[in-house]
N, C-alpha and C. Protein backbone atom coordinates (compact mmCIF):
# COMPACT_ATOMS: atom_id res chain seq x y z
N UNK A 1 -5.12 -10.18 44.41
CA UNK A 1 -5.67 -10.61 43.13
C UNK A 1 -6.09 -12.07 43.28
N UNK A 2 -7.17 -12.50 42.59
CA UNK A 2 -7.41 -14.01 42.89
C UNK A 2 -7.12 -14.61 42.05
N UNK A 3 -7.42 -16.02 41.87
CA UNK A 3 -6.50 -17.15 40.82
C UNK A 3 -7.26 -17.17 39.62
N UNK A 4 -8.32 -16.73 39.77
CA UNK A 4 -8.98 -16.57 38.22
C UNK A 4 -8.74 -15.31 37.28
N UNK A 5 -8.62 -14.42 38.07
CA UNK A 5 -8.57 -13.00 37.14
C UNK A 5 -6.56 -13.38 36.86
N UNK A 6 -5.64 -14.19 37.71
CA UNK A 6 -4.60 -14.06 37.17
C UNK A 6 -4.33 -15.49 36.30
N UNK A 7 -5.31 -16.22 36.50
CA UNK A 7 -5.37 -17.01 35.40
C UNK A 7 -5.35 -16.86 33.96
N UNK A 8 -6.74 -15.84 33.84
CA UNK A 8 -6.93 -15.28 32.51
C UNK A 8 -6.08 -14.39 31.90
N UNK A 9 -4.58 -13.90 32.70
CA UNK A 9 -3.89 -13.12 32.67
C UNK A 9 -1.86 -13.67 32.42
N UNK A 10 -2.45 -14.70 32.72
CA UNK A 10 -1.03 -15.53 32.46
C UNK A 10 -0.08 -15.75 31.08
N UNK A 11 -0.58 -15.87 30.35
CA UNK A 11 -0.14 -15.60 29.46
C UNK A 11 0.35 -14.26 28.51
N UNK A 12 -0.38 -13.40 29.00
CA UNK A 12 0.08 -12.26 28.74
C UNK A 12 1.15 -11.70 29.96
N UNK A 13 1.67 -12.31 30.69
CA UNK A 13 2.18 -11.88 31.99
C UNK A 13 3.23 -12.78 31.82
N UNK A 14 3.43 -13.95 30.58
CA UNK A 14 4.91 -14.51 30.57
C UNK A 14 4.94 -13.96 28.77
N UNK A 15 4.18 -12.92 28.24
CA UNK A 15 4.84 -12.73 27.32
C UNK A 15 5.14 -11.56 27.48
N UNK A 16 5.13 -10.50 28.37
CA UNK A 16 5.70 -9.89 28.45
C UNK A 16 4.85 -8.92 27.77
N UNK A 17 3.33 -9.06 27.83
CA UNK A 17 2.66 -8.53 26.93
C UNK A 17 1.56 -7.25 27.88
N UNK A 18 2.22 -7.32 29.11
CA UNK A 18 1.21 -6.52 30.10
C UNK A 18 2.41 -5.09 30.12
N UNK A 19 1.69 -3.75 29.51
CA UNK A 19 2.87 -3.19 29.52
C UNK A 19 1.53 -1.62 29.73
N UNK A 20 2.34 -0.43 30.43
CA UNK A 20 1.56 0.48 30.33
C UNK A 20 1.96 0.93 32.07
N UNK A 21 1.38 2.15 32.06
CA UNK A 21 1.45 2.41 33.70
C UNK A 21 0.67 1.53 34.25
N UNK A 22 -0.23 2.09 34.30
CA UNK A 22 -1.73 0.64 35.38
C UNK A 22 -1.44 -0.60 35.39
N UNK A 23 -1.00 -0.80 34.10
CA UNK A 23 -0.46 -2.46 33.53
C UNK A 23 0.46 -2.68 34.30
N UNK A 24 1.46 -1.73 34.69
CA UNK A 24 2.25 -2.53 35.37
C UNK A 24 2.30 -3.02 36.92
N UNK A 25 1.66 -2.13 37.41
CA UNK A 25 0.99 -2.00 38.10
C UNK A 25 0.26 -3.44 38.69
N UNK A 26 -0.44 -3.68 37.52
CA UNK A 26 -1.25 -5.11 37.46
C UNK A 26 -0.28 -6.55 37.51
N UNK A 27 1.21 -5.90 36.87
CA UNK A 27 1.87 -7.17 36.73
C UNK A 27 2.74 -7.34 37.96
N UNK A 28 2.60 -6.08 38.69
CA UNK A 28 3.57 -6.28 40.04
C UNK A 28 2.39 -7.46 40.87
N UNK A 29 0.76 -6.91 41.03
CA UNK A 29 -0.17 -7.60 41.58
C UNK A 29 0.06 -8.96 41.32
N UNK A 30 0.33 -9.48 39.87
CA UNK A 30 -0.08 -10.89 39.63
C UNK A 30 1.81 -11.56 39.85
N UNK A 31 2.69 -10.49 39.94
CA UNK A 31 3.90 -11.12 40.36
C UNK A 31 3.59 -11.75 41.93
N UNK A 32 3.20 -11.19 42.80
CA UNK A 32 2.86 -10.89 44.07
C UNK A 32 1.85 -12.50 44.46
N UNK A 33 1.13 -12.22 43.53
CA UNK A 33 -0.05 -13.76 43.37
C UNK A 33 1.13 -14.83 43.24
N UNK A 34 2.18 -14.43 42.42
CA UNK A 34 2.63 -15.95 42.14
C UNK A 34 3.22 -16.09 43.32
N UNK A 35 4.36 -15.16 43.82
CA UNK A 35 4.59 -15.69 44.68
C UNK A 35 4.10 -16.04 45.88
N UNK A 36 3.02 -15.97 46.44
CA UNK A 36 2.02 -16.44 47.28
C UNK A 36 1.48 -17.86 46.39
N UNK A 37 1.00 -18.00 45.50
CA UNK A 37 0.20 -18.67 45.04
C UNK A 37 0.76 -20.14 44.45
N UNK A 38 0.87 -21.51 44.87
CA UNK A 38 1.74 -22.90 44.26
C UNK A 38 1.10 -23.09 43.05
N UNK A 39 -0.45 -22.77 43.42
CA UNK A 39 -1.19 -23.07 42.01
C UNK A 39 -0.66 -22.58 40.69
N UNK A 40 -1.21 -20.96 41.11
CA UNK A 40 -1.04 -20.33 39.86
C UNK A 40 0.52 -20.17 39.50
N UNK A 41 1.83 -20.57 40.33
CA UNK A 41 2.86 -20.87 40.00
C UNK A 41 3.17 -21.85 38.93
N UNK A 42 2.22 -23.36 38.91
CA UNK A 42 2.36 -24.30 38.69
C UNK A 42 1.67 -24.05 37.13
N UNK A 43 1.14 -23.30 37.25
CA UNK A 43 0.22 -23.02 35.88
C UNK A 43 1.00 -22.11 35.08
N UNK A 44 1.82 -21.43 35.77
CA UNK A 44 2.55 -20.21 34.88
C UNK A 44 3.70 -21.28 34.39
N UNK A 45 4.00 -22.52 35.15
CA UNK A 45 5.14 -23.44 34.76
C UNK A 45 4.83 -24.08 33.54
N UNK A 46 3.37 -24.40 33.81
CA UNK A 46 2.74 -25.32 32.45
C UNK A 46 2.76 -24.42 31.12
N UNK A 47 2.62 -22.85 31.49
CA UNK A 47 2.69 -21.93 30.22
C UNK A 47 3.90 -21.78 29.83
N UNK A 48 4.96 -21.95 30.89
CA UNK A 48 6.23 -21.64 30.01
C UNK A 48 6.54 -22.90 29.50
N UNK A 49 6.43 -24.48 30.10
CA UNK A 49 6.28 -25.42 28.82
C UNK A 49 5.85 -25.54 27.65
N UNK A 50 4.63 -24.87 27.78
CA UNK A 50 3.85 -25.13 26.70
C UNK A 50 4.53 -24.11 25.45
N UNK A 51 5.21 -22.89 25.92
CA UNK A 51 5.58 -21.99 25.19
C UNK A 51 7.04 -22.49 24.17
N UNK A 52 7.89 -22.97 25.12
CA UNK A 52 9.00 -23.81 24.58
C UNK A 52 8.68 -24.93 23.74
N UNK A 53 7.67 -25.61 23.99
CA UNK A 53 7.54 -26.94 22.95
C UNK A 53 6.90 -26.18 21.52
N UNK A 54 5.89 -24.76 22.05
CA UNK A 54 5.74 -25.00 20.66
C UNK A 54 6.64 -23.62 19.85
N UNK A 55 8.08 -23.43 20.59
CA UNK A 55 9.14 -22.90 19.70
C UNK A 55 9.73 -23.82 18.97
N UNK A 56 9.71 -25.14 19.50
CA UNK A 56 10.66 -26.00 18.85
C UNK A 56 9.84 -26.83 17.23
N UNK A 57 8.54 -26.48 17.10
CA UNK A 57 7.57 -26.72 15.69
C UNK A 57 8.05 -26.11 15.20
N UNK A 58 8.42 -26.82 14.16
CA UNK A 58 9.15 -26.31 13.00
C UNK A 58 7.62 -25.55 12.38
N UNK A 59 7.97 -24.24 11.75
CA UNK A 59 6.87 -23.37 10.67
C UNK A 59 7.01 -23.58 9.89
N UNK A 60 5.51 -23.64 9.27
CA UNK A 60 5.20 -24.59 7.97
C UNK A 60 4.76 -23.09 7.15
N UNK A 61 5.42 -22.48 5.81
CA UNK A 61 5.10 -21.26 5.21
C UNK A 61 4.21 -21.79 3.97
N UNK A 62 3.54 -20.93 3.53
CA UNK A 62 2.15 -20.63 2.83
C UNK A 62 2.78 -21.16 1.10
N UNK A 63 2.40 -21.37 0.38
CA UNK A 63 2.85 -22.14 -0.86
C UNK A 63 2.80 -20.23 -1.49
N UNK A 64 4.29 -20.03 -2.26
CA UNK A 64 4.25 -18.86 -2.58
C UNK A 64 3.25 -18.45 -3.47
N UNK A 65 2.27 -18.92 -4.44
CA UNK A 65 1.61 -18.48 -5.00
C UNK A 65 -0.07 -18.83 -4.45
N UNK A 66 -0.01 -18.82 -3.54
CA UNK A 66 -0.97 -18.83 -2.39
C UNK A 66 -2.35 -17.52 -2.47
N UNK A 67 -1.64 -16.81 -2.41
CA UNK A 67 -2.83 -15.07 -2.86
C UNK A 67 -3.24 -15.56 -4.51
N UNK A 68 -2.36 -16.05 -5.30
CA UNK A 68 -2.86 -15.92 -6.40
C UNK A 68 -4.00 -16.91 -6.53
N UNK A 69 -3.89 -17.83 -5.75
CA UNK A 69 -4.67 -18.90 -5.87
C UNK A 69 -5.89 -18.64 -5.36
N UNK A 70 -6.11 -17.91 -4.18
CA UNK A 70 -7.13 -17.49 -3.74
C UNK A 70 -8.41 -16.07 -4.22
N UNK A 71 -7.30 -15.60 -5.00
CA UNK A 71 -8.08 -14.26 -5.91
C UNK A 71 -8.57 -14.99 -7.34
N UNK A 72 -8.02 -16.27 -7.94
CA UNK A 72 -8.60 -16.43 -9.12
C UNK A 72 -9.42 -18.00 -8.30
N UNK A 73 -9.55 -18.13 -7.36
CA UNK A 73 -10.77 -18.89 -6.70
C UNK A 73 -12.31 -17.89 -6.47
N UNK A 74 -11.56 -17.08 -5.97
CA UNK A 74 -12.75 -15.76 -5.50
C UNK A 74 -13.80 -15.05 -6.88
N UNK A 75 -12.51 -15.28 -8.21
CA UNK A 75 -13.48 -14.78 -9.10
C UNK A 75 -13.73 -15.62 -10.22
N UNK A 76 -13.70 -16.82 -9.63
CA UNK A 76 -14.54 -17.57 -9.96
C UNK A 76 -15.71 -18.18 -9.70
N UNK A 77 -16.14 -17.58 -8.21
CA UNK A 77 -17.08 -18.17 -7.64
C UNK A 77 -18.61 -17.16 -7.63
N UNK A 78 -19.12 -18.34 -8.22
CA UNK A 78 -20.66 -16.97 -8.85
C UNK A 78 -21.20 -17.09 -7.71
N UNK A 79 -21.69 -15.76 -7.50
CA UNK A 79 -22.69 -15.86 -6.39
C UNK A 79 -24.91 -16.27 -7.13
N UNK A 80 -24.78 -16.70 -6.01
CA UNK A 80 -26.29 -16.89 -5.95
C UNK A 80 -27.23 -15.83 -6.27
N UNK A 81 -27.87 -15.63 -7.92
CA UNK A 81 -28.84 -14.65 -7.68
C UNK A 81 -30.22 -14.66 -7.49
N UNK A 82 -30.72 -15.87 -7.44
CA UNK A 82 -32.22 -15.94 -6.99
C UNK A 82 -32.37 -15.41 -6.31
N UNK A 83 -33.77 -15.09 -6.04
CA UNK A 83 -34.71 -14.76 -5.26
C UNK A 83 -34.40 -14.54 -3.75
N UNK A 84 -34.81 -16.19 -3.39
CA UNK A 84 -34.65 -16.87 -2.08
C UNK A 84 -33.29 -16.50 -1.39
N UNK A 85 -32.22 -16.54 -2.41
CA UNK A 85 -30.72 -16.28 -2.19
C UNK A 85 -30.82 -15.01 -1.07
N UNK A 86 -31.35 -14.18 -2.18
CA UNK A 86 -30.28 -12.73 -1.75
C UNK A 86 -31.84 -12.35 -0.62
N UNK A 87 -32.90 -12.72 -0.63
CA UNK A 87 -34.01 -12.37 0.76
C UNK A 87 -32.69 -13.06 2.10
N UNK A 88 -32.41 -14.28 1.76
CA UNK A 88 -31.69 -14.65 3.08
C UNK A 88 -30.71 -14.08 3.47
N UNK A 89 -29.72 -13.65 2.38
CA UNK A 89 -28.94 -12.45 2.61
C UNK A 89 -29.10 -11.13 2.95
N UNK A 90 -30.33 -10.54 3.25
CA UNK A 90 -30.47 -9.76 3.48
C UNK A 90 -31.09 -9.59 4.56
N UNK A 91 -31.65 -10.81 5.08
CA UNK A 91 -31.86 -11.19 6.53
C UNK A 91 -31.11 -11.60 7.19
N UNK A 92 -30.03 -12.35 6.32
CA UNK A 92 -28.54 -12.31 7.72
C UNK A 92 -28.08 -11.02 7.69
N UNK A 93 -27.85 -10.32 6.78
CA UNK A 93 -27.70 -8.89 7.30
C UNK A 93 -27.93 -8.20 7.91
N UNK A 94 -29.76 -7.82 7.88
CA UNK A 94 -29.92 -7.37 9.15
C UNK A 94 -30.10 -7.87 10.77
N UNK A 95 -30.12 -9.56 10.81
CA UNK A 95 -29.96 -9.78 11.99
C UNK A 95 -28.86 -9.22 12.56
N UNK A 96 -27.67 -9.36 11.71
CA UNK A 96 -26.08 -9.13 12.35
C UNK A 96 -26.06 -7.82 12.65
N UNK A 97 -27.08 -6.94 12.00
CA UNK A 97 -26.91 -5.65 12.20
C UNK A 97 -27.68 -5.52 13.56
N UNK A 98 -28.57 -5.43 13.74
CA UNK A 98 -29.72 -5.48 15.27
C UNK A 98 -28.77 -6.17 16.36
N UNK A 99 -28.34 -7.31 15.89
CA UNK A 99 -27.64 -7.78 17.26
C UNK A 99 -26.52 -6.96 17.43
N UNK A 100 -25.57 -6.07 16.42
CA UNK A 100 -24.52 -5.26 16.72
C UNK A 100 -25.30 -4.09 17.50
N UNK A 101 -26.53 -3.99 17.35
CA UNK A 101 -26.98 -2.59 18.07
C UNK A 101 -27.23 -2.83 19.02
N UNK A 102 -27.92 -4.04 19.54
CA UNK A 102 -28.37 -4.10 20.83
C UNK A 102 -27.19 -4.81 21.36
């Protein structure tokens, strides 16, 4: 396996998040990389730092009336009915749609 495909894979490979037959399969491969590999060792070191510092952030929770605040924001907010409005809306629409097809 090379250092890029287990690069992009590191983090799911210290969370424990590579799971499945093939998958595992894949995680014996990128076990195999590390131990061959100082780099991508050194990088899986920096992920498990990085993982511990940010257990120790304290979580900041949502102000409990949070949904309510956001549903009587939502219906309060008039939409645009001109003209010009809803043509552009309906041209971002179908761009987003054409580019989902092609």
């Amino acid at each position: 396996m090379k250092c890029n495909t287990v690069h992009t894979k590191l983090a799911g490979y210290l969370d424990d998040a590579v799971t499945g037959a093939a998958l595992v399969e894949e995680r014996v491969l990128i076990r195999e990389h590390l131990e061959a590999c100082d780099y991508c060792r050194e990088e899986l070191q920096r992920y498990r730092k990085l993982s511990m510092l940010l257990s120790r952030v304290p979580r900041n929770l949502p102000p409990a009336d949070l949904a309510v605040r956001i549903r009587v924001a939502a219906a309060q907010a008039v939409p645009t009915q001109d003209f010009p409005s809803r043509m552009r809306k309906i041209r971002d629409r179908a761009e987003l749609l054409l580019d989902n097809v092609f």
